[in-house]
N, C-alpha and C. Protein backbone atom coordinates (compact mmCIF):
# COMPACT_ATOMS: atom_id res chain seq x y z
N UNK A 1 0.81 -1.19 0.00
CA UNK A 1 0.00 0.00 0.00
C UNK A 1 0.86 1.26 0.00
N UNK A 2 2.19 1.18 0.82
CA UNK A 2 3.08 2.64 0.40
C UNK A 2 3.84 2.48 -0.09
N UNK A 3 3.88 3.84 -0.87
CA UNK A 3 5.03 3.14 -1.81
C UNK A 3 6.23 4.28 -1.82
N UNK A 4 6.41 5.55 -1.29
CA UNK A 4 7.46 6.35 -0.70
C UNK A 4 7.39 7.10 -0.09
N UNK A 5 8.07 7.79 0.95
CA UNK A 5 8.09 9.06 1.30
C UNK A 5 8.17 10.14 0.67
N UNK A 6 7.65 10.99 0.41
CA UNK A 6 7.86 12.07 -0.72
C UNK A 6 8.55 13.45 0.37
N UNK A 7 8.22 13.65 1.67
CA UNK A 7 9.27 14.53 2.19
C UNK A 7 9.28 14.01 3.66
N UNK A 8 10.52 14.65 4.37
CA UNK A 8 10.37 14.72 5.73
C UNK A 8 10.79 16.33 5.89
N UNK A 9 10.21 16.94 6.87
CA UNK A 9 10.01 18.36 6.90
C UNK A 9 10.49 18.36 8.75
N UNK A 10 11.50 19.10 8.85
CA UNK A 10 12.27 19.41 10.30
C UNK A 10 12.32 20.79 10.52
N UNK A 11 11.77 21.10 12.04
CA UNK A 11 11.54 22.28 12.17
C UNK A 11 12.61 22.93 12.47
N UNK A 12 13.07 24.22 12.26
CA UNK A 12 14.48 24.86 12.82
C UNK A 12 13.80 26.20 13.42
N UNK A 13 14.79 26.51 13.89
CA UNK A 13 14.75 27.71 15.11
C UNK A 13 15.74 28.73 14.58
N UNK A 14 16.45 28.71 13.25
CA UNK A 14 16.93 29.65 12.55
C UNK A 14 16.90 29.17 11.13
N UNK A 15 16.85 29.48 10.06
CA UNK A 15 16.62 29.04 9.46
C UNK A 15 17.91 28.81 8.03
N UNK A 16 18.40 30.47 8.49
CA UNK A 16 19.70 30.86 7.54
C UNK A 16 21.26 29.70 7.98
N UNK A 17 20.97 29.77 9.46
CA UNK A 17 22.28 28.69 10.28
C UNK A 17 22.04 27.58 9.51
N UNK A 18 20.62 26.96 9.25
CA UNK A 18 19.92 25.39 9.33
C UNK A 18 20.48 25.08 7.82
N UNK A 19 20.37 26.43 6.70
CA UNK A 19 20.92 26.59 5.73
C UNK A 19 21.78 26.15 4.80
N UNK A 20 22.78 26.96 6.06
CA UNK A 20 24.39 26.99 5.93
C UNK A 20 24.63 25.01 6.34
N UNK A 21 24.24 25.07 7.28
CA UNK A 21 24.84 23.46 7.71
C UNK A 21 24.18 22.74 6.55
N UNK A 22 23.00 22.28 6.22
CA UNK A 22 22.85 21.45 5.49
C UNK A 22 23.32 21.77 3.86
N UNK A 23 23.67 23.15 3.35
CA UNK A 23 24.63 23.35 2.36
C UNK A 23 26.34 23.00 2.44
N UNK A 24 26.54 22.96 3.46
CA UNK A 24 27.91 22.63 3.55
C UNK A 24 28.24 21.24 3.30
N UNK A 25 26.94 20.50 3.95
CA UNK A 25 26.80 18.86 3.54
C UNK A 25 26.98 18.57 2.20
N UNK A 26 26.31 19.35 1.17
CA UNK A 26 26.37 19.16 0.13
C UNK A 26 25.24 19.50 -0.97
N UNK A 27 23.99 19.68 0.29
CA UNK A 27 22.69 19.47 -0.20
C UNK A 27 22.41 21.34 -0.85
N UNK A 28 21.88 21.30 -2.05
CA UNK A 28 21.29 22.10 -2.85
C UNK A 28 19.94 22.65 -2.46
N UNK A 29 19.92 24.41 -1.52
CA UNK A 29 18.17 24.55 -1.82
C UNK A 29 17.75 24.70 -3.40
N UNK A 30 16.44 24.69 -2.95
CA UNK A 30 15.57 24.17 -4.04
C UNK A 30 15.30 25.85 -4.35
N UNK A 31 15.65 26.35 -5.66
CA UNK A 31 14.63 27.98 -5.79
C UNK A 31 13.53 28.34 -5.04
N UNK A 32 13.84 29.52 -4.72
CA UNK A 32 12.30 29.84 -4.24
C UNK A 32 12.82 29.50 -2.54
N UNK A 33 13.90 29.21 -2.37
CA UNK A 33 14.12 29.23 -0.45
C UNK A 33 13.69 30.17 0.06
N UNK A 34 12.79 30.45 1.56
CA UNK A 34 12.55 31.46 1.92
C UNK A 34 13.05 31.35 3.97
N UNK A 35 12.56 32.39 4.26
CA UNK A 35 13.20 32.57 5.66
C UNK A 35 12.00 31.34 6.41
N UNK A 36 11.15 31.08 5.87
CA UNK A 36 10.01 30.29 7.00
C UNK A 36 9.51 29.01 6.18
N UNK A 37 10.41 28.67 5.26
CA UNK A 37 10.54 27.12 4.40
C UNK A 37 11.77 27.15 3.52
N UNK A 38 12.49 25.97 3.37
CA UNK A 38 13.14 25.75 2.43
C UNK A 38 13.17 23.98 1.92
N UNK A 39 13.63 23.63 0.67
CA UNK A 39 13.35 22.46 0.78
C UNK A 39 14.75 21.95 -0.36
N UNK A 40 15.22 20.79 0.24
CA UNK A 40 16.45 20.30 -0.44
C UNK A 40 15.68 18.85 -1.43
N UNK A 41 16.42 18.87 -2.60
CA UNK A 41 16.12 17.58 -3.55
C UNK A 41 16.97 16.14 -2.42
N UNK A 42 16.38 15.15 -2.83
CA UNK A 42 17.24 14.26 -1.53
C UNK A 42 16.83 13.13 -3.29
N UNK A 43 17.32 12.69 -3.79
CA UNK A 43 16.77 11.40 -5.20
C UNK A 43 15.70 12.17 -5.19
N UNK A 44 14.65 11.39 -5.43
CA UNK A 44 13.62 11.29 -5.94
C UNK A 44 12.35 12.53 -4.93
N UNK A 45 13.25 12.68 -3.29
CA UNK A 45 12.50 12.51 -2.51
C UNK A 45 12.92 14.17 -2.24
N UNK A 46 12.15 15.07 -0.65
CA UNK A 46 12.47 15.95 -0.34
C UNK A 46 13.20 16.19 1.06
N UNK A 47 14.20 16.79 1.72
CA UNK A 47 14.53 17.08 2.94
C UNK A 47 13.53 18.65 3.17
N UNK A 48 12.80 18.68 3.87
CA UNK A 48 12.31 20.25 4.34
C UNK A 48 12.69 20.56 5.36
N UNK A 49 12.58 21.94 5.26
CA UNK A 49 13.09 22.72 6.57
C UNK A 49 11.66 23.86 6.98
N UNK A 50 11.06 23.88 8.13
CA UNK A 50 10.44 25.05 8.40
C UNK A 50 10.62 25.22 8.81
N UNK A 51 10.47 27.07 9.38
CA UNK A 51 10.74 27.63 10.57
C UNK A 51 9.79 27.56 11.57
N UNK A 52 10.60 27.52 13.35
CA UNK A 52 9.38 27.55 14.53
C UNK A 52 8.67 28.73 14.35
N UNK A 53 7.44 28.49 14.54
CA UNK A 53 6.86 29.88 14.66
C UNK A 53 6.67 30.48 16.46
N UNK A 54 7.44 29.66 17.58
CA UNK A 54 7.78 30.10 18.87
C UNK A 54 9.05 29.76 19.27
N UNK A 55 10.02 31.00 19.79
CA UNK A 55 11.14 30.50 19.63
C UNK A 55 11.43 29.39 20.97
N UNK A 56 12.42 28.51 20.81
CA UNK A 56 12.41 27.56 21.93
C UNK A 56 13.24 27.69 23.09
N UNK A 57 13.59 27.15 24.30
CA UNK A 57 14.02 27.03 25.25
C UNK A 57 14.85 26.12 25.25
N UNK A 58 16.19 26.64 24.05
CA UNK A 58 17.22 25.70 23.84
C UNK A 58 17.32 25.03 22.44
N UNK A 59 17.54 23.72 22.38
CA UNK A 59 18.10 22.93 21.63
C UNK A 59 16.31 21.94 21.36
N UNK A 60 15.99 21.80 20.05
CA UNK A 60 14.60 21.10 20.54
C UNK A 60 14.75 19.80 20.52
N UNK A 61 13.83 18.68 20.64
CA UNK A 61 13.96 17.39 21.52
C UNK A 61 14.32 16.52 20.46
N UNK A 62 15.08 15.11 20.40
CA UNK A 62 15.73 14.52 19.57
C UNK A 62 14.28 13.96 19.61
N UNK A 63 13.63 14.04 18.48
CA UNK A 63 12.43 12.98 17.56
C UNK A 63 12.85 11.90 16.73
N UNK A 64 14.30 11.74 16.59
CA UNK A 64 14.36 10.60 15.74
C UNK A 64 15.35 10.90 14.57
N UNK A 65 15.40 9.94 13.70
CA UNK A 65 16.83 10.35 13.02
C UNK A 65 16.41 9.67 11.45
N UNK A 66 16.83 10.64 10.34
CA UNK A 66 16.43 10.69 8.88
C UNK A 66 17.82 10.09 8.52
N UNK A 67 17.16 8.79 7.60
CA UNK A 67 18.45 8.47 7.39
C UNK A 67 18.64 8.44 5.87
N UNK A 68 19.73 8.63 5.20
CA UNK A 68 19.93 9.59 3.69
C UNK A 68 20.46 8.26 3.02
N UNK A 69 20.95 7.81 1.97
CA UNK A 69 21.76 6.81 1.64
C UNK A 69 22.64 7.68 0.45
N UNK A 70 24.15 7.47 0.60
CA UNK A 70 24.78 8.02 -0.29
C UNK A 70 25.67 7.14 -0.80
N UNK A 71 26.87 8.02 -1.86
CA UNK A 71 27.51 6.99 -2.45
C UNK A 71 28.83 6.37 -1.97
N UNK A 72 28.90 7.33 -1.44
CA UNK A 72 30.25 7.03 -0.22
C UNK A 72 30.06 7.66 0.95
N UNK A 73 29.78 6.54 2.37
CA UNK A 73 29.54 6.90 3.60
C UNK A 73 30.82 7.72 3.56
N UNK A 74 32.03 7.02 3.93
CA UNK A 74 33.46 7.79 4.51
C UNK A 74 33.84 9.16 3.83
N UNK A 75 33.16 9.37 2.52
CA UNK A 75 33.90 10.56 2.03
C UNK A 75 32.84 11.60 2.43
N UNK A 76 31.37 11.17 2.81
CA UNK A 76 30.41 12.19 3.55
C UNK A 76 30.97 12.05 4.75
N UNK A 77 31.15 11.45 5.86
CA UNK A 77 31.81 11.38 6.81
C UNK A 77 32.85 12.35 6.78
N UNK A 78 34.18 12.76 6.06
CA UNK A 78 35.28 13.27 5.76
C UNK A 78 34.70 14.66 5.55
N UNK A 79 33.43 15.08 4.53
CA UNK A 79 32.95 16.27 4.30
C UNK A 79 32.67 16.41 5.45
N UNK A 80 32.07 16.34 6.70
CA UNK A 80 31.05 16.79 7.64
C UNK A 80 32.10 16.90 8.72
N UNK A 81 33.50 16.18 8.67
CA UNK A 81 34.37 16.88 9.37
C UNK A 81 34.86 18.10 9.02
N UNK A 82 35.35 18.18 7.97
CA UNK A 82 36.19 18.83 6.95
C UNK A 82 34.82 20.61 7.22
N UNK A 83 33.23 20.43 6.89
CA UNK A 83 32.94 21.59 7.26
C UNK A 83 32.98 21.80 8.33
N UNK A 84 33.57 21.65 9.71
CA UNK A 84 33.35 21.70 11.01
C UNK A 84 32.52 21.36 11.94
N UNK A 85 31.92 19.82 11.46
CA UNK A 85 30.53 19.20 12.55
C UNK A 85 31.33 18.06 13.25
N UNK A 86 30.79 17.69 14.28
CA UNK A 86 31.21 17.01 15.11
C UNK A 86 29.87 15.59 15.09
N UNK A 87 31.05 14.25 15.00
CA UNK A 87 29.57 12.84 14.65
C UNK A 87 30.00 12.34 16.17
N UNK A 88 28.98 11.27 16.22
CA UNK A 88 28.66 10.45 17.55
C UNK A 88 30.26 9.83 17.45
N UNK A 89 30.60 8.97 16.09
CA UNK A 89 31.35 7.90 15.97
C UNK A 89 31.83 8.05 14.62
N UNK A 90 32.61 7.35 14.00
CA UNK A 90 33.49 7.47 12.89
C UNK A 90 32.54 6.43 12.29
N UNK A 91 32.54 6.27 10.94
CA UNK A 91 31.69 5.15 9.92
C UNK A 91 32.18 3.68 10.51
N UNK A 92 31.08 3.12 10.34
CA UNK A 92 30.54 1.57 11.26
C UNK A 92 30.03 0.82 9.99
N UNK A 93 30.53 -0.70 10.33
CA UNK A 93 29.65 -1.43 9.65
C UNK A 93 28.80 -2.32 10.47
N UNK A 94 27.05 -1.95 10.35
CA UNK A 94 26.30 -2.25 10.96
C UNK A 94 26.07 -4.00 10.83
N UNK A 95 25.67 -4.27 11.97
CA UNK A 95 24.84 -6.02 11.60
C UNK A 95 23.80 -6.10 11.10
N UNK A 96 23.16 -5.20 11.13
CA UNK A 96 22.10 -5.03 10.04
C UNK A 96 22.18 -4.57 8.01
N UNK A 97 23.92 -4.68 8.02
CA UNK A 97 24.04 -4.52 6.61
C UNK A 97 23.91 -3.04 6.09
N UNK A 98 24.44 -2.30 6.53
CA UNK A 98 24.73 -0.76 6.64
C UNK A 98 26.00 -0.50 6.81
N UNK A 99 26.85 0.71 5.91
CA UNK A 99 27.68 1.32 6.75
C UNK A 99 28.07 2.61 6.91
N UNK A 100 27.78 3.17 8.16
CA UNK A 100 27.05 4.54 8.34
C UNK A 100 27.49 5.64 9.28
N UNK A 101 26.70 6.23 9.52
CA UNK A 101 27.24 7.33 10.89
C UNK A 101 26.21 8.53 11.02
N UNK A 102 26.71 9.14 12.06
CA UNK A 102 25.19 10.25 12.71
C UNK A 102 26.08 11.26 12.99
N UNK A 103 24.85 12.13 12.59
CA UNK A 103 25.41 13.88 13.42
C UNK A 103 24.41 14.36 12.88
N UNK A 104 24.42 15.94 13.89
CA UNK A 104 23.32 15.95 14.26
C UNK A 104 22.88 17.83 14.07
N UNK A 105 22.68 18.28 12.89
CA UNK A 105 22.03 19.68 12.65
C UNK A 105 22.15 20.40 13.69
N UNK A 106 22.10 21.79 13.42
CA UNK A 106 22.33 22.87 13.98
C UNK A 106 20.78 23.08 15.35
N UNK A 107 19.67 21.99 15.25
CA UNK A 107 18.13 22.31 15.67
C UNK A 107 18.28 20.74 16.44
N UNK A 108 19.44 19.71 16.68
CA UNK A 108 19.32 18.70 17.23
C UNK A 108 18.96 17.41 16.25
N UNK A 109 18.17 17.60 15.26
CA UNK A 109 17.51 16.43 14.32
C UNK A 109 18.31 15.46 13.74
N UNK A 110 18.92 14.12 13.97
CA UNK A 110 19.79 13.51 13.85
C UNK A 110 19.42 12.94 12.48
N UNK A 111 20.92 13.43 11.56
CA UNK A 111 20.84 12.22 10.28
C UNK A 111 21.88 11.17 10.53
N UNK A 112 21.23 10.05 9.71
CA UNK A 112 22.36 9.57 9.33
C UNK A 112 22.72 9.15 8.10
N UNK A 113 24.11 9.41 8.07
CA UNK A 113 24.51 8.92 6.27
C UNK A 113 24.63 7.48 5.87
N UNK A 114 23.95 6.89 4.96
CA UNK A 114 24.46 5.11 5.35
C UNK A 114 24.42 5.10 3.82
N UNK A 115 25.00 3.36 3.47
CA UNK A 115 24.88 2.63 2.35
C UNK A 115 24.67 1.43 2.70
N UNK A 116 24.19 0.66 1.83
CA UNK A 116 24.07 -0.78 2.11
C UNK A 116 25.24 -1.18 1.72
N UNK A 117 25.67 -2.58 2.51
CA UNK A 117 26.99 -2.86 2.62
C UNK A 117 26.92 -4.54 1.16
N UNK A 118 25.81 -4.79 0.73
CA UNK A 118 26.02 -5.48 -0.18
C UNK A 118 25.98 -5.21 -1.38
């Protein structure tokens, strides 16, 4: 009965910072970015960004973690040092047939970068 996700949409608490970090990753806004939406091509699919419309009391709550698949974990790994982010752990090969790693946006929202390992 489903057959994709077409976006996941993460709220930020600045929007220009939320920007900058996920451009440094690599990711392209989409025309038309504005201060209270923006939205990145991810394949087929969308990464969104909206802005809070109340500002928060800190860092907001870890909901869970978007996970991206690319073509080379270690050389995204290497970029996300290289722009100045800090990951949980260095690239892993999972038992579940992944090999991946996390860090975690400027608003708390954890990605992670993976590939399948077969």
């Amino acid at each position: 009965m489903f057959r994709i996700i077409s976006a996941i949409t993460l709220v930020t608490q600045d929007m220009a910072r939320s920007v900058r970090f996920y451009e440094s990753l690599g990711f392209t806004a989409r025309e038309g970015a504005s201060d209270g939406f923006t939205s990145f091509p991810v394949g087929p699919t969308w990464l969104n960004l909206i802005a809070a419309t109340e500002p928060a009391m800190g860092p907001l709550p870890l909901w869970g973690r978007t996970i991206i698949h690319v073509d080379d974990v270690d050389a995204m790994y290497e970029r996300v040092l290289k722009a100045g982010y800090a990951t949980e752990a260095p690239p892993a090969d999972a038992p579940w047939g992944e090999r991946y790693f996390h860090v975690k946006d400027p608003d708390g929202h954890e990605l992670s970068f993976a590939k399948p390992l077969a």
